[in-house]
C-alpha atoms as a PDB file:
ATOM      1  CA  UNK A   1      45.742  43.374 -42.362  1.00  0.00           C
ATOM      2  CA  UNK A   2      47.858  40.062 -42.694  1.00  0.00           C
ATOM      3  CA  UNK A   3      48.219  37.868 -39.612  1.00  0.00           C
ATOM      4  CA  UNK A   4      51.292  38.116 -37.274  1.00  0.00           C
ATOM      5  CA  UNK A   5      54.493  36.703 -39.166  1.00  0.00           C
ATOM      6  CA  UNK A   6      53.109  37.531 -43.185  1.00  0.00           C
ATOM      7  CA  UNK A   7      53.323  40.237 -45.165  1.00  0.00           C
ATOM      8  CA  UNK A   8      51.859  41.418 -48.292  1.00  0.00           C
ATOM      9  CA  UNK A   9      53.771  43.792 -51.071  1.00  0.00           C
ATOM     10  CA  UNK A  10      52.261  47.487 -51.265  1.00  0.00           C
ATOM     11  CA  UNK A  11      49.490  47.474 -53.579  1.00  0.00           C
ATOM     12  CA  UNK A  12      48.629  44.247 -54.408  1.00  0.00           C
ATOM     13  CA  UNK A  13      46.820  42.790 -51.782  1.00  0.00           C
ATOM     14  CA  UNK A  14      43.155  42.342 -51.553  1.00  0.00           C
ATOM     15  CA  UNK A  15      42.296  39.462 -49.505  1.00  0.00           C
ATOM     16  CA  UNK A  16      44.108  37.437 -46.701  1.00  0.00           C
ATOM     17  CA  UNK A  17      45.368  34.876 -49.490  1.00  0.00           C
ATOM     18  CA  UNK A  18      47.470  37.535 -50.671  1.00  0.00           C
ATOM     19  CA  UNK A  19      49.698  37.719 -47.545  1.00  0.00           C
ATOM     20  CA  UNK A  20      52.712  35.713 -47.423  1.00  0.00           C
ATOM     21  CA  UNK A  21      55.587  34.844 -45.202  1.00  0.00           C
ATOM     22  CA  UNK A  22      58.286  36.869 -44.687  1.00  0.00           C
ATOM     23  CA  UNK A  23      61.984  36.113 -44.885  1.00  0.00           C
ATOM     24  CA  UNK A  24      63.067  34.778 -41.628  1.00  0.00           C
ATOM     25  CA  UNK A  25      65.666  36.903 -39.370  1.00  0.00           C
ATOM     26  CA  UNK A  26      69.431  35.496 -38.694  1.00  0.00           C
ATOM     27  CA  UNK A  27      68.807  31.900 -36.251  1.00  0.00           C
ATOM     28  CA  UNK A  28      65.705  31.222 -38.120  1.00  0.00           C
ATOM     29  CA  UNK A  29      64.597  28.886 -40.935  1.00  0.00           C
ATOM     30  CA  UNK A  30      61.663  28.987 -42.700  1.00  0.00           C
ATOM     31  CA  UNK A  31      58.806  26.264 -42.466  1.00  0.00           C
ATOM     32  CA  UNK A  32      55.716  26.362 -45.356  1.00  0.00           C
ATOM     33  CA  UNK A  33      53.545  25.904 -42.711  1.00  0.00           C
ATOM     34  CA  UNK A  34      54.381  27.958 -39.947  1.00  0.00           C
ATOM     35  CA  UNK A  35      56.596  30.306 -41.247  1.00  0.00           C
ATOM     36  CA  UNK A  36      59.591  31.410 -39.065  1.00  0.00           C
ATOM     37  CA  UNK A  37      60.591  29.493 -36.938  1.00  0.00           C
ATOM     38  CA  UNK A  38      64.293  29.081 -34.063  1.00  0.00           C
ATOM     39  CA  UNK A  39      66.513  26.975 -34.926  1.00  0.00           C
ATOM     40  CA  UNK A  40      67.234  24.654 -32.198  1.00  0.00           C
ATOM     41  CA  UNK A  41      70.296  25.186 -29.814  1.00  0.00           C
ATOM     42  CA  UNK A  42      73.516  24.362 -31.434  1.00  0.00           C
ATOM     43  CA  UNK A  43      72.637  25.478 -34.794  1.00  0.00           C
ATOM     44  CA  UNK A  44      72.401  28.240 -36.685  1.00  0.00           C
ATOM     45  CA  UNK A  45      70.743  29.511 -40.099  1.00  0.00           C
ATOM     46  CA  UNK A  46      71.306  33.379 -41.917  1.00  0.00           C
ATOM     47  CA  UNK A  47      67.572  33.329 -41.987  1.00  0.00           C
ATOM     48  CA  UNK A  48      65.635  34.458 -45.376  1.00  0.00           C
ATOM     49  CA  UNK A  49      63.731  31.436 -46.821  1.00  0.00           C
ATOM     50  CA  UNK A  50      66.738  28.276 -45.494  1.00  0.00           C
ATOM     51  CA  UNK A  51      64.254  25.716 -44.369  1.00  0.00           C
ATOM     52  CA  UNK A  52      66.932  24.131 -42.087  1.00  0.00           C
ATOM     53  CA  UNK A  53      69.477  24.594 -39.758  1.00  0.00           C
ATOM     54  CA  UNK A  54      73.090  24.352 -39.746  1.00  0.00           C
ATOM     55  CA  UNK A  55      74.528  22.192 -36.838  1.00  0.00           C
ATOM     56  CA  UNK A  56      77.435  23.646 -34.920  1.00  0.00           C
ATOM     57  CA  UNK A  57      80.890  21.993 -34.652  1.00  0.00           C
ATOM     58  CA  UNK A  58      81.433  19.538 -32.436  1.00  0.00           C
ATOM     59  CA  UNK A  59      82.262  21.233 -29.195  1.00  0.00           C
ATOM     60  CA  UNK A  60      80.887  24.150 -29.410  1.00  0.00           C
ATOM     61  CA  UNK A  61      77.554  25.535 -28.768  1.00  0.00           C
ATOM     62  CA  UNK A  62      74.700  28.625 -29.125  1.00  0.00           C
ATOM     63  CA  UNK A  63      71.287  29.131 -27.907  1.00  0.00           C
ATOM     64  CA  UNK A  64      68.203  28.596 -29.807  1.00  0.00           C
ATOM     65  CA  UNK A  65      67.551  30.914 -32.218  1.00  0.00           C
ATOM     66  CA  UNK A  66      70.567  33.346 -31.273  1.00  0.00           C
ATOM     67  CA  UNK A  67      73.019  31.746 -34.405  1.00  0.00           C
ATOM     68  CA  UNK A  68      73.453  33.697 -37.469  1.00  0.00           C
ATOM     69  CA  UNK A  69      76.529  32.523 -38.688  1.00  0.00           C
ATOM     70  CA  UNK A  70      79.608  29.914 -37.634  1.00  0.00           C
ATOM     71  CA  UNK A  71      80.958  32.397 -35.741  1.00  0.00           C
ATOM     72  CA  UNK A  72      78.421  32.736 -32.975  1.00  0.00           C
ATOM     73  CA  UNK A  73      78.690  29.015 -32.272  1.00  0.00           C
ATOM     74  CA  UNK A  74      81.673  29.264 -29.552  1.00  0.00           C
ATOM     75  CA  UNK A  75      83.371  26.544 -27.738  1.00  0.00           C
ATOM     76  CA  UNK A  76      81.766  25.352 -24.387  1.00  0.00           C
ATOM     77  CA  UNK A  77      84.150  23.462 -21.701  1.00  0.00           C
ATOM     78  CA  UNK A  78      82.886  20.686 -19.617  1.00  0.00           C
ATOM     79  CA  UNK A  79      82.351  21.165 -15.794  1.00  0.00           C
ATOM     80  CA  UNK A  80      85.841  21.089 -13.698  1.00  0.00           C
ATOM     81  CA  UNK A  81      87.527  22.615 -17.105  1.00  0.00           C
ATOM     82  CA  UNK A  82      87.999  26.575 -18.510  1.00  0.00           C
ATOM     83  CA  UNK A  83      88.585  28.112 -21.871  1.00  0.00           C
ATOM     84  CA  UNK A  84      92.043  29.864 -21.523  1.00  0.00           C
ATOM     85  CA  UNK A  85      93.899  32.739 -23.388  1.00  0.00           C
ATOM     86  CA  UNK A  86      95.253  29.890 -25.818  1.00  0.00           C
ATOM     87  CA  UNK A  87      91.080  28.691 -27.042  1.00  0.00           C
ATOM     88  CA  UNK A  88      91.473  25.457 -25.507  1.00  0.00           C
ATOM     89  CA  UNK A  89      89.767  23.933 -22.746  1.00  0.00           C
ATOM     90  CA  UNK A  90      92.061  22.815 -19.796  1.00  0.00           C
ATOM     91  CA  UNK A  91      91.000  21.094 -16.852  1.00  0.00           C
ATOM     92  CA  UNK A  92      91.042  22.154 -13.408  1.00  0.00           C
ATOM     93  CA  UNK A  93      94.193  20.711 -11.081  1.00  0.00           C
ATOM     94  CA  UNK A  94      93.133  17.967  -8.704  1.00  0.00           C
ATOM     95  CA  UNK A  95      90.472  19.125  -6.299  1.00  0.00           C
ATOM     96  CA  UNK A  96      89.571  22.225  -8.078  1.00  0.00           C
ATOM     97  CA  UNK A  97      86.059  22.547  -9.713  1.00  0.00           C
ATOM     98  CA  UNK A  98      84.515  24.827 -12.654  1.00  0.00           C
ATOM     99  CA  UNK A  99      80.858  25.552 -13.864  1.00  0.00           C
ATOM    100  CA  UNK A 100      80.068  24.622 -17.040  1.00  0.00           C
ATOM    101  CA  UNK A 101      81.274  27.275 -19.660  1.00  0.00           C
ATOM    102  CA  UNK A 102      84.357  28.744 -17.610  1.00  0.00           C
ATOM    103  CA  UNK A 103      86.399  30.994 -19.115  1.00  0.00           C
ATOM    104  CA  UNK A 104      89.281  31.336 -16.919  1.00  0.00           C
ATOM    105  CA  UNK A 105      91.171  29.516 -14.139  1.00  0.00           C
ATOM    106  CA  UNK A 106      89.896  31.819 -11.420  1.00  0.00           C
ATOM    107  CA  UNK A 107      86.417  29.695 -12.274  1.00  0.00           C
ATOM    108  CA  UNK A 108      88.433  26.753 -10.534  1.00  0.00           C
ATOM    109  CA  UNK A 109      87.705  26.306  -7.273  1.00  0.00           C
ATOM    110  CA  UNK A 110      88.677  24.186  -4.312  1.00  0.00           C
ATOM    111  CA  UNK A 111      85.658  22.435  -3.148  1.00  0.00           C
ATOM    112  CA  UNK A 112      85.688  22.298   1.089  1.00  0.00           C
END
């Protein structure tokens, strides 16, 4: 049988030479040597044989090897800001505080 990560096409395999890489999955690109492999966070790839990654917009963000597409990149708001209902980041009033990646203004806090 081929190693983990190749494949060989029904039939025509006789020998370990014959097996090949596979196309990569959605987050993946493709490296001759190594075969599939994550793209790093903030990037993304729609897999199959791309040998690199495509880099997010600035501002936004997605987790290694999780992007298939633009869309999965999604914006990220600094600490002591949220995302509201509008897509923009908005920052916290004086003295309130927010974890990184807040989505709403209950994530605001006062700080005692």
């Amino acid at each position: 049988s081929c190693p983990s990560g190749k494949t060989v096409t029904s039939g025509s395999g006789t020998n370990l030479q014959d097996c090949e890489w596979g196309p990569c999955r959605p987050g993946m690109f493709f490296d001759s040597d190594s075969g599939c492999r994550d793209c790093p966070a903030d990037s993304y790839s729609n897999g199959e044989y791309v040998t690199s990654c495509t880099s997010c917009p600035s501002g936004k963000t997605v987790t290694s090897g999780s992007g298939g597409n633009l869309e999965d990149c999604e914006w990220v708001c600094n600490r002591g800001s949220y995302f509201n209902e509008d897509e923009i980041c908005v920052h916290c009033e004086l003295g309130g505080f927010a974890d990184l990646g807040s989505t709403t203004l209950d994530s605001c806090s006062n700080r005692q």
